[in-house]
Protein backbone atom coordinates (compact mmCIF):
# COMPACT_ATOMS: atom_id res chain seq x y z
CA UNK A 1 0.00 0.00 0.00
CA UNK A 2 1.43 3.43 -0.78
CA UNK A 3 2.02 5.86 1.68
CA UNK A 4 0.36 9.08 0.26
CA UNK A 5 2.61 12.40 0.17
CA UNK A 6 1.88 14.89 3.40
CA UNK A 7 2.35 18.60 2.77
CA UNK A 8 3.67 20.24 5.97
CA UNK A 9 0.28 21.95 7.57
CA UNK A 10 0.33 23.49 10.99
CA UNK A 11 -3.01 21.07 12.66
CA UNK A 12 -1.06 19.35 15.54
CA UNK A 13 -3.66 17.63 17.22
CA UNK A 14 -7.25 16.40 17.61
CA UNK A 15 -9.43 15.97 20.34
CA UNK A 16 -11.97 13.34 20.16
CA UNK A 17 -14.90 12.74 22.69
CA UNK A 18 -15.89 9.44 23.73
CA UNK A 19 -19.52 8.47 23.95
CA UNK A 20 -21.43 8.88 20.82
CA UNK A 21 -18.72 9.84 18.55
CA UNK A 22 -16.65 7.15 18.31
CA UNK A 23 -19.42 4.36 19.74
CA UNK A 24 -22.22 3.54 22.09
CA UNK A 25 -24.75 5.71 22.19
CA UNK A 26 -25.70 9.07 24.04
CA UNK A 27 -25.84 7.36 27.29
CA UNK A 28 -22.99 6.42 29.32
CA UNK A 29 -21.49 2.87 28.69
CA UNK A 30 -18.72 2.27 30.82
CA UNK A 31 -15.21 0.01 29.85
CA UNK A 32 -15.63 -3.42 28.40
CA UNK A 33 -19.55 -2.23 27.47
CA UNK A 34 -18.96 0.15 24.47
CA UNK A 35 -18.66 -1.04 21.02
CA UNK A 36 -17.00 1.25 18.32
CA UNK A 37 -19.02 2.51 15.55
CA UNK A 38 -17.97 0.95 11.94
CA UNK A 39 -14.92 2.12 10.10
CA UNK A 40 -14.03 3.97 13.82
CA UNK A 41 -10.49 1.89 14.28
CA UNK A 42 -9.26 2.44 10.86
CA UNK A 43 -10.47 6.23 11.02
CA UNK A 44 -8.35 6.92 14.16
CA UNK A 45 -5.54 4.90 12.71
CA UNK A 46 -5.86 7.64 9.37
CA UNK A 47 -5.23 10.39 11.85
CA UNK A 48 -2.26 8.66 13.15
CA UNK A 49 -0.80 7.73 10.05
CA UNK A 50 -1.40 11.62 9.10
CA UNK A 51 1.07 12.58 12.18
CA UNK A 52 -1.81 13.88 14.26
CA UNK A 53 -1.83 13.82 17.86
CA UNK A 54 -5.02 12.28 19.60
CA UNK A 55 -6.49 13.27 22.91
CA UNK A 56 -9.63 11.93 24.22
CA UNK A 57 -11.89 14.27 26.38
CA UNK A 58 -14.34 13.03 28.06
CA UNK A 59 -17.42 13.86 30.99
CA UNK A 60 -17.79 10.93 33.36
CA UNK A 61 -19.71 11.47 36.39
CA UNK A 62 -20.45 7.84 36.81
CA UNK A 63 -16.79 7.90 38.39
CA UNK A 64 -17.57 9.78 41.12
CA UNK A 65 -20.51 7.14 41.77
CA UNK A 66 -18.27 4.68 42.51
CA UNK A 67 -18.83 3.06 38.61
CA UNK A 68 -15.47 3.41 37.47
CA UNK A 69 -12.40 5.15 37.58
CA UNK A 70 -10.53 7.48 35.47
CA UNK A 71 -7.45 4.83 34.85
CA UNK A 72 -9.93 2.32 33.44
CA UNK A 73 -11.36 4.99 30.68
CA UNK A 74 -7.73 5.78 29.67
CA UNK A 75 -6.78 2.41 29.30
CA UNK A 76 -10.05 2.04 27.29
CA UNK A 77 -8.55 4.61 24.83
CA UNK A 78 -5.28 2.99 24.52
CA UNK A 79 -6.98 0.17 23.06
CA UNK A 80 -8.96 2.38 20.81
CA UNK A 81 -5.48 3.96 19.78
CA UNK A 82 -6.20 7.46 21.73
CA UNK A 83 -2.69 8.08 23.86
CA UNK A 84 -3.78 10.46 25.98
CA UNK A 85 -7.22 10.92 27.62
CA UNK A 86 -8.50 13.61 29.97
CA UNK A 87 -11.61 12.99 32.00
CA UNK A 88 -13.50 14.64 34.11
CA UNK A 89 -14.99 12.58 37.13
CA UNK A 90 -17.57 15.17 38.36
CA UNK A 91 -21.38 15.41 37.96
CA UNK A 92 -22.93 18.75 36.70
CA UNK A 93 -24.10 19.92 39.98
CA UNK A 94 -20.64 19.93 41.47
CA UNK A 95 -19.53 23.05 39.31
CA UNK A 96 -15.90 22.08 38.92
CA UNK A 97 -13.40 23.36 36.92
CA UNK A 98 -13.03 20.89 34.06
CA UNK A 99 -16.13 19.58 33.15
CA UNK A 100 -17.14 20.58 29.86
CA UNK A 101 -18.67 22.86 28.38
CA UNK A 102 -15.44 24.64 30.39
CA UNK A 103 -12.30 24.19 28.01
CA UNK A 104 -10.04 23.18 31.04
CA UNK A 105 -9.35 19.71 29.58
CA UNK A 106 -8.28 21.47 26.58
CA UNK A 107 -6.43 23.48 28.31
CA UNK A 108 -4.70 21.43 30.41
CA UNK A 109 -3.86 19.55 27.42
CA UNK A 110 -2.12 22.07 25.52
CA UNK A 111 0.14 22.83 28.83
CA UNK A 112 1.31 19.35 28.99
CA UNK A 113 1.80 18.99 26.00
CA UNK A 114 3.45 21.89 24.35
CA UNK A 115 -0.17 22.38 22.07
CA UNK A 116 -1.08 25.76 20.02
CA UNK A 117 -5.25 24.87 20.75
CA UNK A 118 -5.41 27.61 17.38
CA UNK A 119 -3.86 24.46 15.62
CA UNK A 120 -5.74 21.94 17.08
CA UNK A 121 -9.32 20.44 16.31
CA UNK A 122 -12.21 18.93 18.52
CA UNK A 123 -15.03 16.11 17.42
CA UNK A 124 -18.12 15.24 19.59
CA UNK A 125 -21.65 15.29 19.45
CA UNK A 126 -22.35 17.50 22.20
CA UNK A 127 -22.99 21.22 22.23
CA UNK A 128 -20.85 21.23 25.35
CA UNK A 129 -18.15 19.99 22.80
CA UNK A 130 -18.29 22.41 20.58
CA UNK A 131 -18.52 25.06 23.89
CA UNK A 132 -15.81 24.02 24.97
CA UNK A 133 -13.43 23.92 21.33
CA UNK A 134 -14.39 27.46 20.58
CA UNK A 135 -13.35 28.51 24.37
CA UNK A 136 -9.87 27.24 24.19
CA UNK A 137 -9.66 28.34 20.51
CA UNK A 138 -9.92 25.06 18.48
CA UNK A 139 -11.64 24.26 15.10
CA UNK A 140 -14.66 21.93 15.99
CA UNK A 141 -16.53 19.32 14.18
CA UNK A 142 -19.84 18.12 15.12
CA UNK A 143 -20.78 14.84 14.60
CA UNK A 144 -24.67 13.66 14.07
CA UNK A 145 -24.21 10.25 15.73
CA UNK A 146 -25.29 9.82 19.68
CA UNK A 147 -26.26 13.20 20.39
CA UNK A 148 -25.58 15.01 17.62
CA UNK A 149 -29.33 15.26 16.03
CA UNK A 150 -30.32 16.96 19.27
CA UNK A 151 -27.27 19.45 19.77
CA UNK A 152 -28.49 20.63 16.00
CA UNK A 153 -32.09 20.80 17.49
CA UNK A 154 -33.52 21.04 20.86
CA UNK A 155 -30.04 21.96 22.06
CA UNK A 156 -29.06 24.23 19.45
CA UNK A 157 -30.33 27.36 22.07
CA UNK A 158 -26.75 26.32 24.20
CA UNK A 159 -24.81 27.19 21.12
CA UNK A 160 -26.77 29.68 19.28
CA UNK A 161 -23.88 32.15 18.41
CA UNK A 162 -21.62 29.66 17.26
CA UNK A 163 -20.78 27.49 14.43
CA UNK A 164 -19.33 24.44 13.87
CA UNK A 165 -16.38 24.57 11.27
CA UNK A 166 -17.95 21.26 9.67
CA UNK A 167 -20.92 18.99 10.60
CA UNK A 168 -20.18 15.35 9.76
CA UNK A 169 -22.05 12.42 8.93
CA UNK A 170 -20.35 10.15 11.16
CA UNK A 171 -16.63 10.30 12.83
CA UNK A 172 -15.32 8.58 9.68
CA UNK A 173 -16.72 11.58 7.73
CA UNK A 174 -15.07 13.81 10.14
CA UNK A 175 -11.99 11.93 9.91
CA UNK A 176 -12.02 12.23 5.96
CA UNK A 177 -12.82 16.34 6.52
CA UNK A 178 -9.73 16.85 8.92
CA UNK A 179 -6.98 14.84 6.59
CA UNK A 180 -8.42 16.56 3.29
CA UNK A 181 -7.22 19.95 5.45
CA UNK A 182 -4.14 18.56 5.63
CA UNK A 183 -3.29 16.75 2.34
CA UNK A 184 -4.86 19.49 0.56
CA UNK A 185 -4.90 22.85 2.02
CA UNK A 186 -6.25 26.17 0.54
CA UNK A 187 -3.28 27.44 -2.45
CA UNK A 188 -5.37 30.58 -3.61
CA UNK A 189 -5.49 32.63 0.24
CA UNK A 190 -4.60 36.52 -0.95
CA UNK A 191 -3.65 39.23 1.29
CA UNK A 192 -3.60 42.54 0.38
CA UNK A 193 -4.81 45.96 1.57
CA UNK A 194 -8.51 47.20 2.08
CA UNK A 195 -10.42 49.79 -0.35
CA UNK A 196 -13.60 51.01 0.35
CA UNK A 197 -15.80 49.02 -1.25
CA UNK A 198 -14.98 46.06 1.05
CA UNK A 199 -16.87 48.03 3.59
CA UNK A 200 -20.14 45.56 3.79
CA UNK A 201 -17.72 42.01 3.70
CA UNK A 202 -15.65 43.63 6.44
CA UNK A 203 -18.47 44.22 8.27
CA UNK A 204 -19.87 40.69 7.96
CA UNK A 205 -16.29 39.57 9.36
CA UNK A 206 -16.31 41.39 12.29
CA UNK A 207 -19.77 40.57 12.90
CA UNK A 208 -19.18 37.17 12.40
CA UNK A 209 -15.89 37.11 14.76
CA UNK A 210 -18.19 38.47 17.29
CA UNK A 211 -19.93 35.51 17.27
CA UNK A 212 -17.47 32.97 16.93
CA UNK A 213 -14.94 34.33 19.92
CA UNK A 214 -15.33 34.66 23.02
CA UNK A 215 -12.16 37.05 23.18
CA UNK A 216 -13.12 39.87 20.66
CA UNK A 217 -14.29 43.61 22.52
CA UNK A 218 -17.53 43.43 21.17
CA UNK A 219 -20.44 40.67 22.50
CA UNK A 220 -22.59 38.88 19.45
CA UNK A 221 -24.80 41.52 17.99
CA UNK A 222 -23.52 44.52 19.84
CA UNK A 223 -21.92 46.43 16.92
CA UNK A 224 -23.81 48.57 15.29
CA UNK A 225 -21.81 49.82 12.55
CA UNK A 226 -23.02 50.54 9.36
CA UNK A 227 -21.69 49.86 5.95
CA UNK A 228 -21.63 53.38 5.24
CA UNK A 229 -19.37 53.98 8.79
CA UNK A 230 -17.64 50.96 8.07
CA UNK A 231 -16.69 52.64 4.00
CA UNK A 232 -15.77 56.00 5.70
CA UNK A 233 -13.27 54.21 8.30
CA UNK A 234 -11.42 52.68 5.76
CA UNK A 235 -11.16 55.85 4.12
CA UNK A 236 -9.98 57.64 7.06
CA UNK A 237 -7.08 54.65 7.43
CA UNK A 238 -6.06 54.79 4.32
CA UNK A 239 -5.75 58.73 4.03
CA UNK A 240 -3.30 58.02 6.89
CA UNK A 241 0.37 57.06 5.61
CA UNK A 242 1.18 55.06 9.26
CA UNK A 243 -2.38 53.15 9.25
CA UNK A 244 -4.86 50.38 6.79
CA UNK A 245 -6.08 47.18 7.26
CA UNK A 246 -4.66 44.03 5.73
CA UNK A 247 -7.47 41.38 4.35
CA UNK A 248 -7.15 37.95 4.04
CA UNK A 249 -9.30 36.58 1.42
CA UNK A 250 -10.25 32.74 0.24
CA UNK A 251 -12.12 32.44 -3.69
CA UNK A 252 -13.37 36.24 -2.76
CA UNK A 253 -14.66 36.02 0.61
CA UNK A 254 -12.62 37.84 3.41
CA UNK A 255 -11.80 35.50 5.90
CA UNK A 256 -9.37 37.69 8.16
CA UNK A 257 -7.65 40.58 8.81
CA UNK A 258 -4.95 42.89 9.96
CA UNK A 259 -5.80 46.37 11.04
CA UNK A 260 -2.91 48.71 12.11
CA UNK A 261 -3.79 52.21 13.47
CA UNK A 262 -0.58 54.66 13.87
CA UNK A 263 -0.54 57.68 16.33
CA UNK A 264 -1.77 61.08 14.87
CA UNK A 265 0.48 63.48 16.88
CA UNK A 266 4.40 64.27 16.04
CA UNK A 267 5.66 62.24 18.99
CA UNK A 268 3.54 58.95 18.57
CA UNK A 269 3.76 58.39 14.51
CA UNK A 270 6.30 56.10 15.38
CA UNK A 271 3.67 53.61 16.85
CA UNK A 272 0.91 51.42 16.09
CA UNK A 273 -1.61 49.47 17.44
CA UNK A 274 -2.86 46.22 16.02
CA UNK A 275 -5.80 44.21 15.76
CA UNK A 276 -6.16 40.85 14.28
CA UNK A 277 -9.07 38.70 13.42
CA UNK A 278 -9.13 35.02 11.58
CA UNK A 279 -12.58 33.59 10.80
CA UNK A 280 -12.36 29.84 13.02
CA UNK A 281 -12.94 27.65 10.00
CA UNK A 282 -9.46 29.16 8.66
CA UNK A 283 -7.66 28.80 11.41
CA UNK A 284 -4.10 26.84 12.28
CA UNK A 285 -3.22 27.54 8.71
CA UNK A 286 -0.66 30.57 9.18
CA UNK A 287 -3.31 33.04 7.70
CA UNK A 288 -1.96 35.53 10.81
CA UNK A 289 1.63 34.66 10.49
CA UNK A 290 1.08 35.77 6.50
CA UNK A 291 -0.84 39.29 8.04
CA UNK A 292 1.73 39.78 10.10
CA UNK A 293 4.46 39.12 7.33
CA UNK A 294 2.68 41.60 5.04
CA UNK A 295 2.29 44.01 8.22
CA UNK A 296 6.37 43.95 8.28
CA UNK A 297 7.02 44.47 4.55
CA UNK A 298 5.07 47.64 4.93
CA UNK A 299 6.16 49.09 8.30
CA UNK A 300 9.64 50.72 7.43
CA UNK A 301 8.02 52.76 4.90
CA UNK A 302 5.07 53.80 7.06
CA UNK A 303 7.97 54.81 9.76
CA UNK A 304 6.91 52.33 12.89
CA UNK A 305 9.42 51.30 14.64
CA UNK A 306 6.96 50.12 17.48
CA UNK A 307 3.78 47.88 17.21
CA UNK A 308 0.91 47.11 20.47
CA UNK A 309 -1.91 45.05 20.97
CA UNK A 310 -3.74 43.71 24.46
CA UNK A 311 -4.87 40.42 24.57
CA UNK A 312 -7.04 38.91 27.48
CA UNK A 313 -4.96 37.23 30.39
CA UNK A 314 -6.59 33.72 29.49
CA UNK A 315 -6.18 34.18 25.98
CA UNK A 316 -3.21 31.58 25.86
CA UNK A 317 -2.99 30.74 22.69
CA UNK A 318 -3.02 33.98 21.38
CA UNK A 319 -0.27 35.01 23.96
CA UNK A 320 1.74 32.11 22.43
CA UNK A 321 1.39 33.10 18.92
CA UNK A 322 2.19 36.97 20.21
CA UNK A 323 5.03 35.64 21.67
CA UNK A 324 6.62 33.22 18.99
CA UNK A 325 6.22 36.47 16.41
CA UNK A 326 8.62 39.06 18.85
CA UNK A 327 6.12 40.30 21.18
CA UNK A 328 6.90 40.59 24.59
CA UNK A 329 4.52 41.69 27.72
CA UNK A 330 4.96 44.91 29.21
CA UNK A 331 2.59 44.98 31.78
CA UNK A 332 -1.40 43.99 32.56
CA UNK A 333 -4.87 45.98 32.95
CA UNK A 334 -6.03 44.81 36.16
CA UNK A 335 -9.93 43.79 35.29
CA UNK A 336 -9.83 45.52 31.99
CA UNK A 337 -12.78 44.18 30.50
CA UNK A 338 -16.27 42.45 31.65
CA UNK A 339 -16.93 39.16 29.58
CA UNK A 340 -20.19 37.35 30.97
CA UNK A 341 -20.75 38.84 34.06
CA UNK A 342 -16.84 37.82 35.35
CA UNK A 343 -14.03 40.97 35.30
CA UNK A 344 -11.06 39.52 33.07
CA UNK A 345 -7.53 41.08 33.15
CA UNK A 346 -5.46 42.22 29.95
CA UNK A 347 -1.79 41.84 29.00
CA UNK A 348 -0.53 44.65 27.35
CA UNK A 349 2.65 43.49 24.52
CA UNK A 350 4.56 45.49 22.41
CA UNK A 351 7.07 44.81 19.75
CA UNK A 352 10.22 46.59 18.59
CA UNK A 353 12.35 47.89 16.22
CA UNK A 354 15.28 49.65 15.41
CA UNK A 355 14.78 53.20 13.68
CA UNK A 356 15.76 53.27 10.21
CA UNK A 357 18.66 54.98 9.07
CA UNK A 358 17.91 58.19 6.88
């Protein structure tokens, strides 16, 4: 059998849920009682083969009962060909830290294991799944098997101002989404700068990055721009020689973007702040590395020789990407901001450069 050729692609690992993903049903079966779906063995064998890494997640209350015990569901995955499993042993009532819908498993994850969650991707049929990707900044596929039907339906009210990045037949279907990513990734991304008449698409992408992260200023549905605002803004930035915004765009829709805002007086032209938005279904594919490259190109000429941004203290994978591109944290903006009800600190980073010679 031939091995088939693997283009480097920055998705390091995948998370896969247990119970009605990869078998049983949407009811807990414990060890030794679940069978796994059809074509589920060879599937997670794909992903291996691919050079993925696999995680299991997984909600077990039933442990905490006395039914089991976290050792025995790992093991469980080692058979299955999962290395790693995280579990949380707690019922819903006893509000811990890492049950999901809470990305803490994810999280947790990522720390052990030296993960960018921004490259990483999440299956399940839950809506607590998909909570729980978008939280800790993963892709996330939903799967219709177990409880998949009902996340779409009756539960769809726990997940409203999301999206999943792809809804999937089966985990085998998800499986066959994930390694297309990979063996075939996206060749025709362009960046380049904004005119005014992408006013109303980039609009719709900061509307839609409202909805999709938790870590952008503005909640779902709170901006109220207009496309006529939006036209005028772009104007303003580009009438400016030390500010624009750099799009990233995919077969003509604008799936990110770069915006870069220099001071107006004498003795702060040398600066810039930064903002920088990736739609989720594009993400872990170095669409803000390629901003940020385009970002440098132009800088010298625009006369920065100092870029800022703030990023939320629990932001982490965001703080690592900061971090591997030069930035470095200057200090933090003690309850900054007020995300669902719970005040939530901000680092403040800054990168520099050396002044140009005349």
């Amino acid at each position: 059998m031939n091995t088939p050729h693997i283009r480097n692609f920055p998705t390091q690992a995948v998370f896969i849920d247990r119970d009605g993903t990869i078998g049983g049903s949407d009811q807990i079966e414990y060890p030794g009682e679940m069978q796994l779906f059809d074509g589920v063995a060879e599937s997670i064998s794909t992903l291996s083969q691919h050079g993925f890494e696999l995680f299991g997640f997984t909600n077990q209350p039933g442990i905490t009962a006395g039914h089991s015990t976290v050792e025995a569901f790992q093991q469980e995955m080692k058979l299955f060909g999962i290395e790693h499993t995280y579990v949380c042993p707690h019922p819903a009532h006893a509000q811990c830290e890492c049950r999901k819908p809470r990305p803490d498993m994810l999280i947790q994850a990522a720390e052990d294991h030296h993960l960018n969650l921004e490259q990483c991707i999440v299956i399940g049929d839950r809506w607590s799944d998909m909570v729980a990707a978008r939280a800790a900044g993963c892709l996330c596929v939903l799967v219709r098997t177990g409880a998949g039907m009902r996340a779409l339906q009756e539960d769809r009210s726990r997940w409203e101002t999301m999206e999943a990045d792809y809804v999937a037949t089966d985990f085998n279907d998800a499986v066959k989404w994930i390694v297309q990513r990979r063996v075939q990734p996206p060749q025709d991304i362009v960046i380049r700068q904004v005119a005014s008449e992408d006013a109303a698409a980039l609009l719709e992408l900061h509307r839609a990055l409202d909805r999709e992260s938790m870590y952008m200023l503005y909640n779902s549905g709170e901006r109220k721009s207009t496309i006529q605002a939006q036209a005028r803004f772009i104007d303003q930035l580009n009438e400016s020689p030390n500010s624009t915004t750099w799009l990233a765009e995919h077969q003509g829709r604008v799936i990110g973007h770069l915006t870069v805002i220099g001071g107006g007086a004498e003795r702060i032209r040398h600066r810039a702040s930064i903002v920088i938005g990736v739609r989720k279904a594009y993400a872990g594919r170095g669409i803000g590395t390629r901003l940020m490259a385009a970002l440098e190109m132009w800088r010298s000429s625009a006369g920065i020789t100092r870029l800022e941004l703030t990023v939320m203290s629990h932001n982490h994978t965001a703080i690592g990407l900061y971090h591997k591109i030069g930035f470095v944290q200057e200090g933090k903006k003690v309850k900054s901001l007020l995300v669902d009800g719970a005040y939530v600190d901000e680092y403040m980073m800054s990168k520099l450069y050396e002044r140009d010679a005349d």
